[in-house]
ModelCIF file with pLDDT and N, C-alpha, C, O atoms, coordinates in Angstrom:
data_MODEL
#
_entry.id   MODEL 
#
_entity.id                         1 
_entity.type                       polymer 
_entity.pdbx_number_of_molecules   1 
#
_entity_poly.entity_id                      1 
_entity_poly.type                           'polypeptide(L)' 
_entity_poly.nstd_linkage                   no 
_entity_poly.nstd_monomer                   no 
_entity_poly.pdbx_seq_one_letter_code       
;(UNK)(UNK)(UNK)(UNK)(UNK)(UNK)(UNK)(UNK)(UNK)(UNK)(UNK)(UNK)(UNK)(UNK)(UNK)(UNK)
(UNK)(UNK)(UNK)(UNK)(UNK)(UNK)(UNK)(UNK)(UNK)(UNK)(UNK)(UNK)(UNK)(UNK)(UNK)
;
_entity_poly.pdbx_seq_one_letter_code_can   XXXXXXXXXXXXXXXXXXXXXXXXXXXXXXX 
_entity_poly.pdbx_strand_id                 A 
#
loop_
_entity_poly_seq.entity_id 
_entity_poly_seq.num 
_entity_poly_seq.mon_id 
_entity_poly_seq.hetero 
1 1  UNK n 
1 2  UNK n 
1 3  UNK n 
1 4  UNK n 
1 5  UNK n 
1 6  UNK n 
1 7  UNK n 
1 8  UNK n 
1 9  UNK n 
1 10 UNK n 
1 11 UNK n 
1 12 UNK n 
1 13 UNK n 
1 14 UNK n 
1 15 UNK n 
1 16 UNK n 
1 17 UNK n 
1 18 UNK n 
1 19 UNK n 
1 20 UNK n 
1 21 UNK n 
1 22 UNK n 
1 23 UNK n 
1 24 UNK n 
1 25 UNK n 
1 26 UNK n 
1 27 UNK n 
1 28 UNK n 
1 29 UNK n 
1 30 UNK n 
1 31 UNK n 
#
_struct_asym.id          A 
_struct_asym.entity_id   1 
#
loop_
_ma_qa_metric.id 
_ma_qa_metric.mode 
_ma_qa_metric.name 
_ma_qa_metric.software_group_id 
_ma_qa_metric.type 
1 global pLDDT . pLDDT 
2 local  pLDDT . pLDDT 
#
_ma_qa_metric_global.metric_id      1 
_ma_qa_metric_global.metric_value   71.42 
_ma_qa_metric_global.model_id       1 
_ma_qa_metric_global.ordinal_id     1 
#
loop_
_ma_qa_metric_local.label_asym_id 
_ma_qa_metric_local.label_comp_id 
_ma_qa_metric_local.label_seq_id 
_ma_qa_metric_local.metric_id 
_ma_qa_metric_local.metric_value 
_ma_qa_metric_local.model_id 
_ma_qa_metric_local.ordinal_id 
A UNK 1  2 72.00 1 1  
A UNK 2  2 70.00 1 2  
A UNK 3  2 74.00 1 3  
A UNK 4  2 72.00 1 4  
A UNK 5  2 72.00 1 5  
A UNK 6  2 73.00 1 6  
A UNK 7  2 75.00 1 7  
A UNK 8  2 76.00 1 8  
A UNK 9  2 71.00 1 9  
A UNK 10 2 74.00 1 10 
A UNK 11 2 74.00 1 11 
A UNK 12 2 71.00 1 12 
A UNK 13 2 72.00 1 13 
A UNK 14 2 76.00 1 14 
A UNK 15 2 72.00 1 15 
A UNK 16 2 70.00 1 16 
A UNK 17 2 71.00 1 17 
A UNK 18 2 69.00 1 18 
A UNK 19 2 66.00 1 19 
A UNK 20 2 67.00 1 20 
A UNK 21 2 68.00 1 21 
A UNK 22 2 68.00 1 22 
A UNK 23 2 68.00 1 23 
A UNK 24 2 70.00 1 24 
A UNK 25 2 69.00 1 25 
A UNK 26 2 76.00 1 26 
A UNK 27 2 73.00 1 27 
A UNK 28 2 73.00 1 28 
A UNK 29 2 70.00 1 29 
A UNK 30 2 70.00 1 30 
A UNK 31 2 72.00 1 31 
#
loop_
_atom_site.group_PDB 
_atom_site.id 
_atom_site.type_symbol 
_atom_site.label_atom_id 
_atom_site.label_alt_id 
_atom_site.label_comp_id 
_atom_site.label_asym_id 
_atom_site.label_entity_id 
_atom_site.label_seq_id 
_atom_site.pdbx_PDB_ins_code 
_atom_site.Cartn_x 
_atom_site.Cartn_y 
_atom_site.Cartn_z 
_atom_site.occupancy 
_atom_site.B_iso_or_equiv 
_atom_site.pdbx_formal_charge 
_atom_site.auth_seq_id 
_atom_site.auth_comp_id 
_atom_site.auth_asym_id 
_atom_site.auth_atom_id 
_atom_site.pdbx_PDB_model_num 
ATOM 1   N N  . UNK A 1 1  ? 65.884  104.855 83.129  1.00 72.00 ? 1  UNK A N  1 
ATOM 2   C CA . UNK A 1 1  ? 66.530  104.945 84.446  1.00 72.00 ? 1  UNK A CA 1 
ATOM 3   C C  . UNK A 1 1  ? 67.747  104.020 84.531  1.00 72.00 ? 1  UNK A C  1 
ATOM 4   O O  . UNK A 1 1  ? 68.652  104.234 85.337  1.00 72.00 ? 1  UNK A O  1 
ATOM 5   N N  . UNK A 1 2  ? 67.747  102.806 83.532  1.00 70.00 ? 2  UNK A N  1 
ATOM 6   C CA . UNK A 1 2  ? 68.722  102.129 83.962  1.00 70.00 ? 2  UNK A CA 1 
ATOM 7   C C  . UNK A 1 2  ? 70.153  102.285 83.483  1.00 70.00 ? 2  UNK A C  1 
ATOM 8   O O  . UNK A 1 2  ? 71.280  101.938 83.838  1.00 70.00 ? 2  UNK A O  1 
ATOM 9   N N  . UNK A 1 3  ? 69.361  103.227 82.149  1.00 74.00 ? 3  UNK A N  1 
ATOM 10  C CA . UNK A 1 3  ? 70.746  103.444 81.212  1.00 74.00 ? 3  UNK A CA 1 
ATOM 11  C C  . UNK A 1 3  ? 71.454  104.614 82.136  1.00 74.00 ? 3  UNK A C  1 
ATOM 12  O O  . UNK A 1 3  ? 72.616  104.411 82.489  1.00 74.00 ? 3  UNK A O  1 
ATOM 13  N N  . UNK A 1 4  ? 70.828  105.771 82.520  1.00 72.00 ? 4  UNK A N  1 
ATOM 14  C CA . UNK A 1 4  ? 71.299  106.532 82.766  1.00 72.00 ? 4  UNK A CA 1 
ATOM 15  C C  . UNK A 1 4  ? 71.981  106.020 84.464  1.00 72.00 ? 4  UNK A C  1 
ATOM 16  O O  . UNK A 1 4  ? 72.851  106.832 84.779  1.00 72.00 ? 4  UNK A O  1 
ATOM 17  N N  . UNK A 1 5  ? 71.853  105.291 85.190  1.00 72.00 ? 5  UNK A N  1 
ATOM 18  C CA . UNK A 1 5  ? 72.871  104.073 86.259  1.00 72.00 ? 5  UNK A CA 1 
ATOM 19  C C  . UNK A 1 5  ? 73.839  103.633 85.691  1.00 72.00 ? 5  UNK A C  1 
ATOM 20  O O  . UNK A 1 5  ? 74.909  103.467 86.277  1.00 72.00 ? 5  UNK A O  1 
ATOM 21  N N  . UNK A 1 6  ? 73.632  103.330 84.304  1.00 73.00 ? 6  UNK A N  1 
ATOM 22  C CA . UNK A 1 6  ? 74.635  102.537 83.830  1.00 73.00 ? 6  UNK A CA 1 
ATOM 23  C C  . UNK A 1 6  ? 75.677  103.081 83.013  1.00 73.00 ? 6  UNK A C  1 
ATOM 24  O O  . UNK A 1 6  ? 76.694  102.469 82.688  1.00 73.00 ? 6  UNK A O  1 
ATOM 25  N N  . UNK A 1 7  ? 75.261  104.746 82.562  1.00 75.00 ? 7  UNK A N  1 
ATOM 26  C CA . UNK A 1 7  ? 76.003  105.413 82.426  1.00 75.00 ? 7  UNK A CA 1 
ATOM 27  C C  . UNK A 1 7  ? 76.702  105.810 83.471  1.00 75.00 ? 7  UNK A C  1 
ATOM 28  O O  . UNK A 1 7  ? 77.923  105.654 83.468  1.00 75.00 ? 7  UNK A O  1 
ATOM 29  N N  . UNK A 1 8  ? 76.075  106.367 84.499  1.00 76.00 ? 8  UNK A N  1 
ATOM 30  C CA . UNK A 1 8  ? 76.984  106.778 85.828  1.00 76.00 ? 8  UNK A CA 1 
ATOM 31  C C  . UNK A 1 8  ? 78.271  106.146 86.438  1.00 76.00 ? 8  UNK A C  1 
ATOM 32  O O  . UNK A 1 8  ? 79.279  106.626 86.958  1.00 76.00 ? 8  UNK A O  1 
ATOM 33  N N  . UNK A 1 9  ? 77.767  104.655 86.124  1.00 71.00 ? 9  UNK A N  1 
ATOM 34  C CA . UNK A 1 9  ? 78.966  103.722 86.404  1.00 71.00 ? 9  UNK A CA 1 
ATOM 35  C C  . UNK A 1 9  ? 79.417  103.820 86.052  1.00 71.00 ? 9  UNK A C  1 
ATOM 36  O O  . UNK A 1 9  ? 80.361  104.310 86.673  1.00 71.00 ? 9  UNK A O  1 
ATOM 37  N N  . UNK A 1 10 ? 79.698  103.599 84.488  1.00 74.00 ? 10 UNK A N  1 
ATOM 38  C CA . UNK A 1 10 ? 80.955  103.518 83.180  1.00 74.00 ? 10 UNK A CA 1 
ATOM 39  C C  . UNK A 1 10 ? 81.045  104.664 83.641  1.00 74.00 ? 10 UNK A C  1 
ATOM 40  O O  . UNK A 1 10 ? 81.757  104.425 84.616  1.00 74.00 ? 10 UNK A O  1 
ATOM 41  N N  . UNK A 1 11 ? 80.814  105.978 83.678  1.00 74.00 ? 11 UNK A N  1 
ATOM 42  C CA . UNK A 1 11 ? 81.381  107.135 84.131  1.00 74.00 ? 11 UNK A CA 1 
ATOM 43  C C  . UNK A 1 11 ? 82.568  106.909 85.283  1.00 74.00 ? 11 UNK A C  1 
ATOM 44  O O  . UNK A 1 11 ? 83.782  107.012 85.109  1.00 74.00 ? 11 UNK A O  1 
ATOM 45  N N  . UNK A 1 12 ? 81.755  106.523 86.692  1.00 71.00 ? 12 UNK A N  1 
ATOM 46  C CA . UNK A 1 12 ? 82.741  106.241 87.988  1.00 71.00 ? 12 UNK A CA 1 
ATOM 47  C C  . UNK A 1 12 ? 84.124  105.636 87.656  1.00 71.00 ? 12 UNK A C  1 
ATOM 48  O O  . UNK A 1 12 ? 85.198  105.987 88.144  1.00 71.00 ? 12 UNK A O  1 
ATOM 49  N N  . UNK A 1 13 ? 83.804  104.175 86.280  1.00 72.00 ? 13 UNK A N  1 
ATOM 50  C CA . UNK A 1 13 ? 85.090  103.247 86.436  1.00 72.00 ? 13 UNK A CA 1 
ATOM 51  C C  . UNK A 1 13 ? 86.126  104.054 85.459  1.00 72.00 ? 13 UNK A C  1 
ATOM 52  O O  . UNK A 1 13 ? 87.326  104.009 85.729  1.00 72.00 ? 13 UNK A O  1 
ATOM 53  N N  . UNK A 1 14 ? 85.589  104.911 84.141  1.00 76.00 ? 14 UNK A N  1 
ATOM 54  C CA . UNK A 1 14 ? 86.420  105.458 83.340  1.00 76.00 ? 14 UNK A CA 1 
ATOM 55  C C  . UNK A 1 14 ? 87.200  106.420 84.259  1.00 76.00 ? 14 UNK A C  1 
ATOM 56  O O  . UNK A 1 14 ? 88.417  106.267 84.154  1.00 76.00 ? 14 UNK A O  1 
ATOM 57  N N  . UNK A 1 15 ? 86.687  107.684 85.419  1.00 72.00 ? 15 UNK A N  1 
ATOM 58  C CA . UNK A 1 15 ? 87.426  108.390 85.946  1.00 72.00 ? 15 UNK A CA 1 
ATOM 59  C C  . UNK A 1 15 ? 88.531  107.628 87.067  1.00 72.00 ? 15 UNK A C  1 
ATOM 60  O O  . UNK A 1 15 ? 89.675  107.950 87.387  1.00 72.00 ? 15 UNK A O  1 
ATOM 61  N N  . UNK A 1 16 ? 87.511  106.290 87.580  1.00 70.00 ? 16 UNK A N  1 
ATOM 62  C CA . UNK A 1 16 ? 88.738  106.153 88.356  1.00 70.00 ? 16 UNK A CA 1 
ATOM 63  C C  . UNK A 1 16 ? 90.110  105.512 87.427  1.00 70.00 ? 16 UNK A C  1 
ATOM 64  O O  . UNK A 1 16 ? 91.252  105.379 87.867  1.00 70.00 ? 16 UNK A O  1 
ATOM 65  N N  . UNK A 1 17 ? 89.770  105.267 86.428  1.00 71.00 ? 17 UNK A N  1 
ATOM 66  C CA . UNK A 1 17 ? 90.655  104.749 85.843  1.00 71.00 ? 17 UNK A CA 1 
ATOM 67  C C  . UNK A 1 17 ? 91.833  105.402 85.177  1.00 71.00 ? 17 UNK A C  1 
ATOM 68  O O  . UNK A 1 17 ? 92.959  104.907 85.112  1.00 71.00 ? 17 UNK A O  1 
ATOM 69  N N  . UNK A 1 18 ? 91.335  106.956 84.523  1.00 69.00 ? 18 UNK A N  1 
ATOM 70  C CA . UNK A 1 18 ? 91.901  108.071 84.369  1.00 69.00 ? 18 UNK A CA 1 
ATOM 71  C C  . UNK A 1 18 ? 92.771  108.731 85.835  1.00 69.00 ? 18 UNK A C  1 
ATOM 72  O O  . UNK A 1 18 ? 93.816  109.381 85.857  1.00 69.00 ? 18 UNK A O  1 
ATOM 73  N N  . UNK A 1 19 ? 92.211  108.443 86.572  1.00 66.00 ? 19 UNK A N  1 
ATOM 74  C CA . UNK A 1 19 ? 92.927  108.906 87.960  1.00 66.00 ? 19 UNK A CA 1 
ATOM 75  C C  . UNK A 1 19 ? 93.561  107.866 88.875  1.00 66.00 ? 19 UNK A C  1 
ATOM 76  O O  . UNK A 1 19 ? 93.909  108.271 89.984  1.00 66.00 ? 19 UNK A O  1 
ATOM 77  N N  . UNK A 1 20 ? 93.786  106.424 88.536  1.00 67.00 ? 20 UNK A N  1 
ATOM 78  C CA . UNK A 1 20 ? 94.589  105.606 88.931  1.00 67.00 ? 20 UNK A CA 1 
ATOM 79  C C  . UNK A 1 20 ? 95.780  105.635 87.868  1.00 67.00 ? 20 UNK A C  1 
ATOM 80  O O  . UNK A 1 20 ? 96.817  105.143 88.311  1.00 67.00 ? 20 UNK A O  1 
ATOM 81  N N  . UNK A 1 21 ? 95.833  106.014 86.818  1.00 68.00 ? 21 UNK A N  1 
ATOM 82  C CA . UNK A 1 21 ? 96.980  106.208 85.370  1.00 68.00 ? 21 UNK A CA 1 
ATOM 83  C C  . UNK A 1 21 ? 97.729  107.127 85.678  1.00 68.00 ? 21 UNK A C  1 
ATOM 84  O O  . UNK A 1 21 ? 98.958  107.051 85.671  1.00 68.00 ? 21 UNK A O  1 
ATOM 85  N N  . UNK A 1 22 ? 96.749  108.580 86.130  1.00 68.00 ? 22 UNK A N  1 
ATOM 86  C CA . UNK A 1 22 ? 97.533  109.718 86.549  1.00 68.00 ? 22 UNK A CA 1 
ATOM 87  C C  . UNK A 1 22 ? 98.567  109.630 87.689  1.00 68.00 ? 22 UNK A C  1 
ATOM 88  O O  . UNK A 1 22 ? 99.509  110.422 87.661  1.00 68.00 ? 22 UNK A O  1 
ATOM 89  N N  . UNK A 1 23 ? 98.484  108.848 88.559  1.00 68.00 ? 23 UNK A N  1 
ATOM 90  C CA . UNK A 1 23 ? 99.264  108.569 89.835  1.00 68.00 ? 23 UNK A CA 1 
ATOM 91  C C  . UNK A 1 23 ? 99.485  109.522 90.664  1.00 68.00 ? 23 UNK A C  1 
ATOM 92  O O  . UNK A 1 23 ? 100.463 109.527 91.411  1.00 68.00 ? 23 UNK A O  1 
ATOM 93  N N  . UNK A 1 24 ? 98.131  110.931 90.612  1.00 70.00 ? 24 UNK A N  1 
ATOM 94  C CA . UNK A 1 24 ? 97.724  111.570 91.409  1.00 70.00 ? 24 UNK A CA 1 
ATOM 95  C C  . UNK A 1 24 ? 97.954  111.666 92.791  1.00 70.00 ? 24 UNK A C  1 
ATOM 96  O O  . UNK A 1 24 ? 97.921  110.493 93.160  1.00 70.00 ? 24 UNK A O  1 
ATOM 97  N N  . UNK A 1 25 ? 98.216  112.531 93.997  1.00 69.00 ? 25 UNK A N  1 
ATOM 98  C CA . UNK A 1 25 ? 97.566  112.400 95.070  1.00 69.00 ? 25 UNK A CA 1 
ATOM 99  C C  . UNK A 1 25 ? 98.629  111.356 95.864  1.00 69.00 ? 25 UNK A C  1 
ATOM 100 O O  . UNK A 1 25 ? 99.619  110.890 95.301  1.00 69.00 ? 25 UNK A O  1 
ATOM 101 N N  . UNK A 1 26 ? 98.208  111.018 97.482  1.00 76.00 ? 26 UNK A N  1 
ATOM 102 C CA . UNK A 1 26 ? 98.413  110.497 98.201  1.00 76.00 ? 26 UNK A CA 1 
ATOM 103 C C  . UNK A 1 26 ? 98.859  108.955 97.593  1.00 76.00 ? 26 UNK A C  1 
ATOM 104 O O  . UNK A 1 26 ? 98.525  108.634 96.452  1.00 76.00 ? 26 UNK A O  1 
ATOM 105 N N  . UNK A 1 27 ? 99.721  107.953 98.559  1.00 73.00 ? 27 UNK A N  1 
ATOM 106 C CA . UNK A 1 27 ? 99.541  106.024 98.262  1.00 73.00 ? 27 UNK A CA 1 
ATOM 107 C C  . UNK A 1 27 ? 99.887  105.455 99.357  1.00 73.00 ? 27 UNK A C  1 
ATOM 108 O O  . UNK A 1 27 ? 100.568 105.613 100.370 1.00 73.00 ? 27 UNK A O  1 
ATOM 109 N N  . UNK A 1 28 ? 98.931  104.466 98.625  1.00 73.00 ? 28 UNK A N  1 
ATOM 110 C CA . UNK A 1 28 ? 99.102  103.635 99.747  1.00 73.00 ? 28 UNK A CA 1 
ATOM 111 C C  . UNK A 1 28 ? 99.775  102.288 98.737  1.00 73.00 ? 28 UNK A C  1 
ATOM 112 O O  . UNK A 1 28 ? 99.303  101.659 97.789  1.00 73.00 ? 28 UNK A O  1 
ATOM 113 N N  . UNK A 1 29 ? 101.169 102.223 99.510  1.00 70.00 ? 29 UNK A N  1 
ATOM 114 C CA . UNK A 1 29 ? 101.936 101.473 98.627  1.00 70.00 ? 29 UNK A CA 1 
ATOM 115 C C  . UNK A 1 29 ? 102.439 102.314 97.551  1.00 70.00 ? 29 UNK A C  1 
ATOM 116 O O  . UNK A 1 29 ? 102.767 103.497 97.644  1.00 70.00 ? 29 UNK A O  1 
ATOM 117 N N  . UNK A 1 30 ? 102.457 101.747 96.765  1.00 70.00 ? 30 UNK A N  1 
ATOM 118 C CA . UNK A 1 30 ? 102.428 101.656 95.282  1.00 70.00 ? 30 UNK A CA 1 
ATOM 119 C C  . UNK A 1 30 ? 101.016 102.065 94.547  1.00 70.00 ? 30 UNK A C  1 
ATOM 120 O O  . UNK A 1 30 ? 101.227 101.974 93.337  1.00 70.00 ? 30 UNK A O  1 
ATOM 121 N N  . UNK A 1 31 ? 99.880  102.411 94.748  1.00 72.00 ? 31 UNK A N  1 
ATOM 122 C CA . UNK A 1 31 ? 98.641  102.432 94.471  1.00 72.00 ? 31 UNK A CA 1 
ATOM 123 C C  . UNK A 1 31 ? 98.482  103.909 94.483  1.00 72.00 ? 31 UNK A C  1 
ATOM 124 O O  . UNK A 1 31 ? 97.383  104.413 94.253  1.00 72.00 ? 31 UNK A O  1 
#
């Protein structure tokens, strides 16, 4: 159970991270 949490996360931070690079979408600022 914990791996698969802890996969989910590293999942969450890799996409947001892939989709903060992309510079996708709406900003606020610069962001």
């Amino acid at each position: 159970n914990r791996l698969a949490a802890a996969l989910i996360a590293a999942s969450l931070v890799i996409g947001s991270s892939l989709l903060f690079l992309s510079n996708i979408g709406p900003h606020w600022g610069e962001l």
